[in-house]
C-alpha atoms as a PDB file:
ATOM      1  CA  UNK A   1       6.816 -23.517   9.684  1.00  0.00           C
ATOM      2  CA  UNK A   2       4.199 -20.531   9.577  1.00  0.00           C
ATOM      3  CA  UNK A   3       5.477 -17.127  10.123  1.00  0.00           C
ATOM      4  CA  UNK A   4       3.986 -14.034  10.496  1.00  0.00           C
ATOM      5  CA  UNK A   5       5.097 -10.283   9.656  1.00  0.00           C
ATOM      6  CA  UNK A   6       3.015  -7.515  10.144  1.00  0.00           C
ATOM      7  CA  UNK A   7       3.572  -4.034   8.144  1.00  0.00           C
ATOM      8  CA  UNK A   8       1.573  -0.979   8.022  1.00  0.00           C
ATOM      9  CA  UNK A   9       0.908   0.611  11.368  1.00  0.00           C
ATOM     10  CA  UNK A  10       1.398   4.440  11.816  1.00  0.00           C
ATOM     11  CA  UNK A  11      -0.359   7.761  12.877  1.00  0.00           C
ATOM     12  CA  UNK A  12      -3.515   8.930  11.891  1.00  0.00           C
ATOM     13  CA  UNK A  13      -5.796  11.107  13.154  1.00  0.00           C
ATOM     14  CA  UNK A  14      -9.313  10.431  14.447  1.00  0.00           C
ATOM     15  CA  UNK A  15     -11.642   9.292  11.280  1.00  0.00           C
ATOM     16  CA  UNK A  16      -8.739   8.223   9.174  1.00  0.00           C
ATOM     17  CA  UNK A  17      -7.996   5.217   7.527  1.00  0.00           C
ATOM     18  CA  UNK A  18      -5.225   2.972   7.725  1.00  0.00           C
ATOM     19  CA  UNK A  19      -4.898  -0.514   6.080  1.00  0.00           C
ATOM     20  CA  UNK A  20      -2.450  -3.156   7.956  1.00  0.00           C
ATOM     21  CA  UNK A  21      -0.671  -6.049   6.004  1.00  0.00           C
ATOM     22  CA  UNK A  22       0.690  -9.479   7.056  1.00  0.00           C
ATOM     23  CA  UNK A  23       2.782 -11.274   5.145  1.00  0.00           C
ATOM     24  CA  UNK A  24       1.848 -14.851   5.870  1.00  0.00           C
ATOM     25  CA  UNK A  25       4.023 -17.952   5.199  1.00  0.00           C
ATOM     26  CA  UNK A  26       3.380 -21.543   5.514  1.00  0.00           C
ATOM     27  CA  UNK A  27      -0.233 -21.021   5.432  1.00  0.00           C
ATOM     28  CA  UNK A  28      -1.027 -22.392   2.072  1.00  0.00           C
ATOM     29  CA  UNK A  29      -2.492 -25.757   1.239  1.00  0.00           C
ATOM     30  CA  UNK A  30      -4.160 -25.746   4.762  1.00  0.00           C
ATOM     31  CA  UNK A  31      -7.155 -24.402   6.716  1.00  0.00           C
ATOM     32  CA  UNK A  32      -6.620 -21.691   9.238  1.00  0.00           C
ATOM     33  CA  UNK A  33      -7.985 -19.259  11.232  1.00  0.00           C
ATOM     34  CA  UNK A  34      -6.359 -16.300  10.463  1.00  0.00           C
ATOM     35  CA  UNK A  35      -6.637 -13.337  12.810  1.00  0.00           C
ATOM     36  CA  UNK A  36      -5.673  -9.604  13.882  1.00  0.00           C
ATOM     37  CA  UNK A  37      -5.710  -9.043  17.657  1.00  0.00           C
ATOM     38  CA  UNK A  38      -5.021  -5.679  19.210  1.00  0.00           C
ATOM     39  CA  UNK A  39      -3.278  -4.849  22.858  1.00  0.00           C
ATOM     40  CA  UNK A  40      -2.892  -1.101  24.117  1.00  0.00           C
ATOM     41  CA  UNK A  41      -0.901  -0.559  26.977  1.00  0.00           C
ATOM     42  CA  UNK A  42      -2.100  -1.670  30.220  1.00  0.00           C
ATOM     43  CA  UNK A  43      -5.160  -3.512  28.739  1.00  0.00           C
ATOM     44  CA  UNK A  44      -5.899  -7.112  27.986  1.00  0.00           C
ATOM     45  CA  UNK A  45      -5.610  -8.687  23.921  1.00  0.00           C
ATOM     46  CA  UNK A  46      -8.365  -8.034  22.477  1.00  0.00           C
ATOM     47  CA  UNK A  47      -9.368 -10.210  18.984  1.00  0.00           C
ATOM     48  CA  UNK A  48     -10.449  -7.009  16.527  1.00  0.00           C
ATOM     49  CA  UNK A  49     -11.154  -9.540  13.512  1.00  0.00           C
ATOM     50  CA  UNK A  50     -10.815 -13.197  12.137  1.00  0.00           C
ATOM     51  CA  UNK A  51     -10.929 -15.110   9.273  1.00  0.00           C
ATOM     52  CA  UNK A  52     -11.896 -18.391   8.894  1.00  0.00           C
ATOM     53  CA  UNK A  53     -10.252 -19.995   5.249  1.00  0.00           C
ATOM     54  CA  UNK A  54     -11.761 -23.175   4.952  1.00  0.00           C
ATOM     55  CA  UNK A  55     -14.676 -24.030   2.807  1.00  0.00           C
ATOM     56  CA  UNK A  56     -17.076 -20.275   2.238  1.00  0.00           C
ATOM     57  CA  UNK A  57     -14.929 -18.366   4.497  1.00  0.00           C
ATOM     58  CA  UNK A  58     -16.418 -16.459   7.129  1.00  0.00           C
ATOM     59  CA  UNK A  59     -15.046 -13.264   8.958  1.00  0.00           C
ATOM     60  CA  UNK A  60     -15.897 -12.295  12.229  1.00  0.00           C
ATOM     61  CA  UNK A  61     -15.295  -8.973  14.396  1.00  0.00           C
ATOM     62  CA  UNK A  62     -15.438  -7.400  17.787  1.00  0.00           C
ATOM     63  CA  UNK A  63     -17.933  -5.302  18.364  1.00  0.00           C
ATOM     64  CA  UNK A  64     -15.669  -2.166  19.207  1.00  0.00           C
ATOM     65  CA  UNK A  65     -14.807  -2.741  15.214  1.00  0.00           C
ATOM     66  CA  UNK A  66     -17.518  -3.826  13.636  1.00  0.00           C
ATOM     67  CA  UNK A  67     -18.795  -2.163  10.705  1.00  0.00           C
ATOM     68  CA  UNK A  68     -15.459   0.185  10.548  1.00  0.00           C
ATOM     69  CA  UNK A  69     -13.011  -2.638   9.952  1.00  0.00           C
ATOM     70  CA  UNK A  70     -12.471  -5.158   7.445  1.00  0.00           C
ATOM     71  CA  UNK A  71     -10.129  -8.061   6.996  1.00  0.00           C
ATOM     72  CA  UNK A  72      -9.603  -9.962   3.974  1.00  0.00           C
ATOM     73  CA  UNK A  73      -6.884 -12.121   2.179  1.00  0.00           C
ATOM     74  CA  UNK A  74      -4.834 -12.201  -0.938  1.00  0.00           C
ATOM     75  CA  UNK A  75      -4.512 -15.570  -1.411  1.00  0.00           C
ATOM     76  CA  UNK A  76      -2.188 -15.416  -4.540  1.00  0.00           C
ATOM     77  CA  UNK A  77       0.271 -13.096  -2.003  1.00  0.00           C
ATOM     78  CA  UNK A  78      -0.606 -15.153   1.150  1.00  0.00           C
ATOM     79  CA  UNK A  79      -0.782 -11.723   3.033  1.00  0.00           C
ATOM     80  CA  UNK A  80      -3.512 -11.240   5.277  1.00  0.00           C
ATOM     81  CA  UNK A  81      -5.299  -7.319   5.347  1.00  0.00           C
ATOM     82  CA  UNK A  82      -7.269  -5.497   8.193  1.00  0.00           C
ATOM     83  CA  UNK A  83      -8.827  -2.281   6.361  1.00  0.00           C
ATOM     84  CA  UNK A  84      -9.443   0.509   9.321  1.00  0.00           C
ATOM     85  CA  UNK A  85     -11.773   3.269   9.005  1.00  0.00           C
ATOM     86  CA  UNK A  86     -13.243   6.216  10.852  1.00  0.00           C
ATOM     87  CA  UNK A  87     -10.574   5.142  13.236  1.00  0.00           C
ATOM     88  CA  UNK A  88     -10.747   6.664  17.150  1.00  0.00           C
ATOM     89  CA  UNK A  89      -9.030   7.192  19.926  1.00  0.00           C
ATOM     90  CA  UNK A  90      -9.527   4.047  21.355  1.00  0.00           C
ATOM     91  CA  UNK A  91      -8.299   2.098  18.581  1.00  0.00           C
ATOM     92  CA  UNK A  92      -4.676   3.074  19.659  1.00  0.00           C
ATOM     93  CA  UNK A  93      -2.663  -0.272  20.528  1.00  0.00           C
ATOM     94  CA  UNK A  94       0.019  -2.502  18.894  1.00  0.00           C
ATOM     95  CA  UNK A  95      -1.887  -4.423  16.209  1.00  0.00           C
ATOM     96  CA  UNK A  96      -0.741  -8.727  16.113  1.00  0.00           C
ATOM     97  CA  UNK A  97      -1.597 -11.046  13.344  1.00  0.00           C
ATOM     98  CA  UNK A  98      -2.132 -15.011  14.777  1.00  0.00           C
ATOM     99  CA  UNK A  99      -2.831 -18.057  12.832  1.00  0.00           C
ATOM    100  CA  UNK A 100      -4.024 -21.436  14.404  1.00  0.00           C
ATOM    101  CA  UNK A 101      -4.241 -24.342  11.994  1.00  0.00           C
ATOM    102  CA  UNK A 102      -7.991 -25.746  12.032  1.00  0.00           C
ATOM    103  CA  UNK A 103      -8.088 -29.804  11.301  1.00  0.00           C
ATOM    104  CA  UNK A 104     -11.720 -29.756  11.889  1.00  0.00           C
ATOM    105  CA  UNK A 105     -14.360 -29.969   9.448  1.00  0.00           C
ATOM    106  CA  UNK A 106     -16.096 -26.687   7.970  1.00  0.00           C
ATOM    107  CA  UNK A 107     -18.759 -26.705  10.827  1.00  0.00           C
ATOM    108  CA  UNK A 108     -16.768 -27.550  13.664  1.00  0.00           C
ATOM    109  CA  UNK A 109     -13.916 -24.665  12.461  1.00  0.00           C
ATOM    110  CA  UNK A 110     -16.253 -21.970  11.871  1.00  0.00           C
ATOM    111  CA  UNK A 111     -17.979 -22.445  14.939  1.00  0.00           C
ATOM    112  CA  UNK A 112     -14.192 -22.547  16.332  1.00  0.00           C
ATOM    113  CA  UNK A 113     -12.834 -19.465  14.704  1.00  0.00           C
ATOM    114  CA  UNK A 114     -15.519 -17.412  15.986  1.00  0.00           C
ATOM    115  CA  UNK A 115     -14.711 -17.470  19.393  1.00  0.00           C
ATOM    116  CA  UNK A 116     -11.380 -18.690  19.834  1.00  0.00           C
ATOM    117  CA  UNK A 117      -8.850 -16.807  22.155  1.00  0.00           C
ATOM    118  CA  UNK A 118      -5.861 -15.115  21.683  1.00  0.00           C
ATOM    119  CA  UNK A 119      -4.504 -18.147  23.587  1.00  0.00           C
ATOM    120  CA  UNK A 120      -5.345 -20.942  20.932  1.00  0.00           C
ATOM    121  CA  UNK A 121      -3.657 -19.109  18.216  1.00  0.00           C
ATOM    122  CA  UNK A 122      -0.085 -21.118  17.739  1.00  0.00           C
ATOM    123  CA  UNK A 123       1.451 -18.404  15.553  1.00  0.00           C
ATOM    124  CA  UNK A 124       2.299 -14.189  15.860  1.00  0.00           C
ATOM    125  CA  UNK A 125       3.685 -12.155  14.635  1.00  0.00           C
ATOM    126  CA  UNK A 126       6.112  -9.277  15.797  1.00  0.00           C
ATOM    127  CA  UNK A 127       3.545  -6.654  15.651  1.00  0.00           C
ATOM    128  CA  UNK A 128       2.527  -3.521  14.049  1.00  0.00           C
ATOM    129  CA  UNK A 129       1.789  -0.261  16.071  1.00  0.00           C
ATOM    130  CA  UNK A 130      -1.448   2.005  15.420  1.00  0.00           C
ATOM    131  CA  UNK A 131      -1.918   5.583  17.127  1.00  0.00           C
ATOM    132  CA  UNK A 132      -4.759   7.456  16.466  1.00  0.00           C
ATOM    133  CA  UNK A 133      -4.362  11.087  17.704  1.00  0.00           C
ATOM    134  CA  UNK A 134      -7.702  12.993  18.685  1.00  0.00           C
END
């Protein structure tokens, strides 16, 4: 059974950093894609980053993040990282992580965890909260 806890959230002012954490179980042994998705009130899910951890890896980002955010994995700690910088405004929502197992082979997942929705992701967590003050 996969679970998912998210830690790190918190307020920071416009250009700050914060780095979010979630502590991932039941993900070893297997190929996933392994994602951070972000939801501020009143607006839609929206996928911030995702990592694909089958053969090479690959990450991919939305473009409101790209270039300021970073995800990665400990694999030794099965904890999953998003690493946010020059934060704004607009990055202000209640930060999920998600995990959908990928069966596929290392083409056919890639090409999957690149533009999967929120919707095909099996697992979340509780969620972590992120304000970013002007």
């Amino acid at each position: 059974q996969v679970q998912l806890a998210e830690s790190g959230g918190g307020s920071v002012q416009a250009g700050g950093s914060l780095r979010l954490s979630c502590a991932a179980s039941g993900v070893s042994g297997n190929t996933y894609c392994l994602g951070w998705f972000r939801q501020a009130p009143g607006k839609e899910r929206e996928r911030a980053a995702v990592l694909y951890t089958g053969g090479g890896g690959m990450a991919y980002y939305g473009d409101s993040v790209k270039g300021r955010f970073t995800i990665s994995r400990d694999n030794a700690k099965n904890t999953l990282f998003l690493q946010m910088s020059s934060l704004k405004p607009e990055d202000t929502a209640m930060y999920y992580c998600a995990a959908v197992p990928i069966p596929g082979p290392t083409a056919w997942g890639r090409t999957f965890c690149a533009g999967a929705s929120s919707e095909k992701y099996a697992y979340w967590g509780q969620g972590t909260p992120v304000t970013v003050s002007s």
